[in-house]
Protein backbone atom coordinates (compact mmCIF):
# COMPACT_ATOMS: atom_id res chain seq x y z
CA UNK A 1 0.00 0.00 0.00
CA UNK A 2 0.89 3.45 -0.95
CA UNK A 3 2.59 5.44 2.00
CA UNK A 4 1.01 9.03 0.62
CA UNK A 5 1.41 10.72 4.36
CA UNK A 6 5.17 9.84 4.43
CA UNK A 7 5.69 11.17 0.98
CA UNK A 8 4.53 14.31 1.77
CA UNK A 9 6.58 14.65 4.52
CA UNK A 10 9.22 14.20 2.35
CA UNK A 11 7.96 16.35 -0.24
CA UNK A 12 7.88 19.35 2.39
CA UNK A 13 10.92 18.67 3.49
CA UNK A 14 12.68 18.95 0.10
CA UNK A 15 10.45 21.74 -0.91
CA UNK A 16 11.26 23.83 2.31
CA UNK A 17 15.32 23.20 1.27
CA UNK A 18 14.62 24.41 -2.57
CA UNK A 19 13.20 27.41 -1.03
CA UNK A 20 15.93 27.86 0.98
CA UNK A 21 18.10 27.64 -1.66
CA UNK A 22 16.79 30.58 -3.86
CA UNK A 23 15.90 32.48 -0.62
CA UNK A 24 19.85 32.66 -0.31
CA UNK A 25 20.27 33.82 -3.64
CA UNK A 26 19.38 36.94 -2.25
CA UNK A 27 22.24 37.10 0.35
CA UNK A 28 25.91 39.33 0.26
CA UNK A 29 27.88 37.59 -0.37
CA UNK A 30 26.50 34.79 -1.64
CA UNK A 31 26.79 31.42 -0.03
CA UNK A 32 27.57 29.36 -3.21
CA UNK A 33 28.51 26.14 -1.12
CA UNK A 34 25.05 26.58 1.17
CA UNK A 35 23.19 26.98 -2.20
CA UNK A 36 24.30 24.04 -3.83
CA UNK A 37 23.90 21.91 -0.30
CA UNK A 38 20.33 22.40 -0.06
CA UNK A 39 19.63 21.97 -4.02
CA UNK A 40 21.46 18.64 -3.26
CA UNK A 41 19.28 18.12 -0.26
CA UNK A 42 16.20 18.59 -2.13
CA UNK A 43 16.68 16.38 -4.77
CA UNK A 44 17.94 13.72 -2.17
CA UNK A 45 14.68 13.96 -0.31
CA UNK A 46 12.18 13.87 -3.26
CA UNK A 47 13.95 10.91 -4.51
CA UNK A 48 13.32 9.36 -1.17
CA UNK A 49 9.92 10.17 -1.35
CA UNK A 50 9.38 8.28 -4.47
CA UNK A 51 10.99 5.44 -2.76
CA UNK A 52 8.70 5.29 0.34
CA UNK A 53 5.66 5.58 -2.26
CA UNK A 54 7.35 2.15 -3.99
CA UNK A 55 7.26 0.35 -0.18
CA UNK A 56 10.80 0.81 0.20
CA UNK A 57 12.59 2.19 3.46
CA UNK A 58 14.64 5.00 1.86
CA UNK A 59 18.25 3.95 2.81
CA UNK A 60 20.41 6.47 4.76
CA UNK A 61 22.68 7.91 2.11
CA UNK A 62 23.23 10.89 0.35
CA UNK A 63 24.59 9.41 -2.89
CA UNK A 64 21.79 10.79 -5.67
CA UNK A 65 23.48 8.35 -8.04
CA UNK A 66 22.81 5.49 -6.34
CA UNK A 67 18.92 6.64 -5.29
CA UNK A 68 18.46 7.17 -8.88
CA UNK A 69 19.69 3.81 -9.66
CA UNK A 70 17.04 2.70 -7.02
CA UNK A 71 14.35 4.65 -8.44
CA UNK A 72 15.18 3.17 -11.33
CA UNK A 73 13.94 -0.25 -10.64
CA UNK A 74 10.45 1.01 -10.39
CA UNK A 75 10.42 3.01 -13.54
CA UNK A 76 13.49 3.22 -16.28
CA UNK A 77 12.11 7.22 -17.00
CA UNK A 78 14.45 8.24 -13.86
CA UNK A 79 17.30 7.74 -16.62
CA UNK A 80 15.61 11.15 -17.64
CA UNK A 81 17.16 12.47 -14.27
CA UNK A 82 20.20 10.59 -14.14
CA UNK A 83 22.83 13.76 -14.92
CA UNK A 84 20.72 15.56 -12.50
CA UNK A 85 21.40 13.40 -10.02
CA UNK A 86 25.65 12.93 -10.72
CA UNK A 87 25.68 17.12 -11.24
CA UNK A 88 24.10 17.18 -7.29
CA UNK A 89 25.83 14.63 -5.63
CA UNK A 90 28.99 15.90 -4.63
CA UNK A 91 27.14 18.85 -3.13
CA UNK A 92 26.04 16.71 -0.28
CA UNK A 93 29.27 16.50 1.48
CA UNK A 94 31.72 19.24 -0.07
CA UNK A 95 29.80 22.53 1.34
CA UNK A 96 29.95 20.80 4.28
CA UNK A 97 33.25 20.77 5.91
CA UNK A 98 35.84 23.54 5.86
CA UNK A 99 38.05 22.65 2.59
CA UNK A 100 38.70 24.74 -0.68
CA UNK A 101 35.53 24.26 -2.62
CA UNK A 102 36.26 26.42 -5.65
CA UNK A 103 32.43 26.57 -6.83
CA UNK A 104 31.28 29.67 -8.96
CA UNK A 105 27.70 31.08 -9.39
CA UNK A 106 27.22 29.35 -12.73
CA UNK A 107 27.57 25.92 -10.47
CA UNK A 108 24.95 27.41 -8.43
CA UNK A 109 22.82 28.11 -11.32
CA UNK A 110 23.12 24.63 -12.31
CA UNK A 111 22.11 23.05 -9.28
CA UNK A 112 19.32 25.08 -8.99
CA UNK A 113 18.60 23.95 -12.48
CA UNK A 114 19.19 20.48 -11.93
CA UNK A 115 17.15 20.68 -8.50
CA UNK A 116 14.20 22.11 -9.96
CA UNK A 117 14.42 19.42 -12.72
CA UNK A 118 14.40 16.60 -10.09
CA UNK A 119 11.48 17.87 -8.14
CA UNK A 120 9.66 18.55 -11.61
CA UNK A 121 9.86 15.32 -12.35
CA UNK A 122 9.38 13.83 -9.66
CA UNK A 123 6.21 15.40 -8.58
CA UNK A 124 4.75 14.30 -12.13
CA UNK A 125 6.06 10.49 -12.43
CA UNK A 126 4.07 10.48 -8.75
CA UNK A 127 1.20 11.61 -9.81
CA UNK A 128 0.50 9.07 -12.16
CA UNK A 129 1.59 6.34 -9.77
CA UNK A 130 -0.92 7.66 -7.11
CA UNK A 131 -3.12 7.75 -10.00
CA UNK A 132 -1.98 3.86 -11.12
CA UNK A 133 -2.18 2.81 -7.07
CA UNK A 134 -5.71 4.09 -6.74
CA UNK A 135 -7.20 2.34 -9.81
CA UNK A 136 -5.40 -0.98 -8.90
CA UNK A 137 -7.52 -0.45 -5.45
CA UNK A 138 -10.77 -0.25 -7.19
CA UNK A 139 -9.98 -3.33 -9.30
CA UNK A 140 -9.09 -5.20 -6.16
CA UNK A 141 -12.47 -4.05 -4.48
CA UNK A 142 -14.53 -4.92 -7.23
CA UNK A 143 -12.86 -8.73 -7.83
């Protein structure tokens, strides 16, 4: 059965960290690393989502590479996403500890891109599997 309540939470919690990111855009000077964390973040916790909706325990990683390649046994379109996913993944642990990260605002721009991509996708592919889940419960009712 279809875990819609956990997805959501899931959903809010990557939305709230894509907000975040562009809210920073607006900051002097701008935190290019912090940026590019939460895009990672995001995309990382929508891909997550899609996992709990496919009855899986989302495993406790931060490797978008390998979550796509998990998404991917439910539905070969997250191939679509695949770039995405190896443009964001370093993001998850460079910004995080003090080391020269020598990222520029056009990196930024990408993840953003790639970010909004993911959760564009994302929120479509699970709509139709909500969609696909709720008429497979019908045709179990009726038999």
């Amino acid at each position: 059965m279809v875990n819609i309540k956990e997805y959501k939470e899931w959903q809010r919690l990557a939305d709230m960290d894509l907000k975040t990111a562009e809210y920073l855009r607006e900051m002097k000077p701008l935190p290019i690393e912090i940026i590019c964390y939460h895009c990672q973040q995001s995309a990382e916790k929508y891909l997550k989502g899609y996992l709990v909706l496919c009855g899986e325990v989302p495993p406790k990683m931060h490797d978008l590479d390998e979550l796509c390649k998990l998404c991917i046994k439910y539905s070969d379109s997250f191939n679509n996403i695949a770039d995405n996913c190896s443009d964001l993944t370093a993001y998850g642990v460079q910004p995080r500890y003090p080391m020269e990260v020598t990222l520029d605002e056009d990196d930024m721009k990408q993840a953003l891109d790639g970010a909004k991509k993911i959760k564009s996708f994302i929120v479509v592919i699970i709509k139709g599997k909500i969609e696909e889940d709720k008429k497979q419960i019908k045709t179990e009712e009726i038999e």
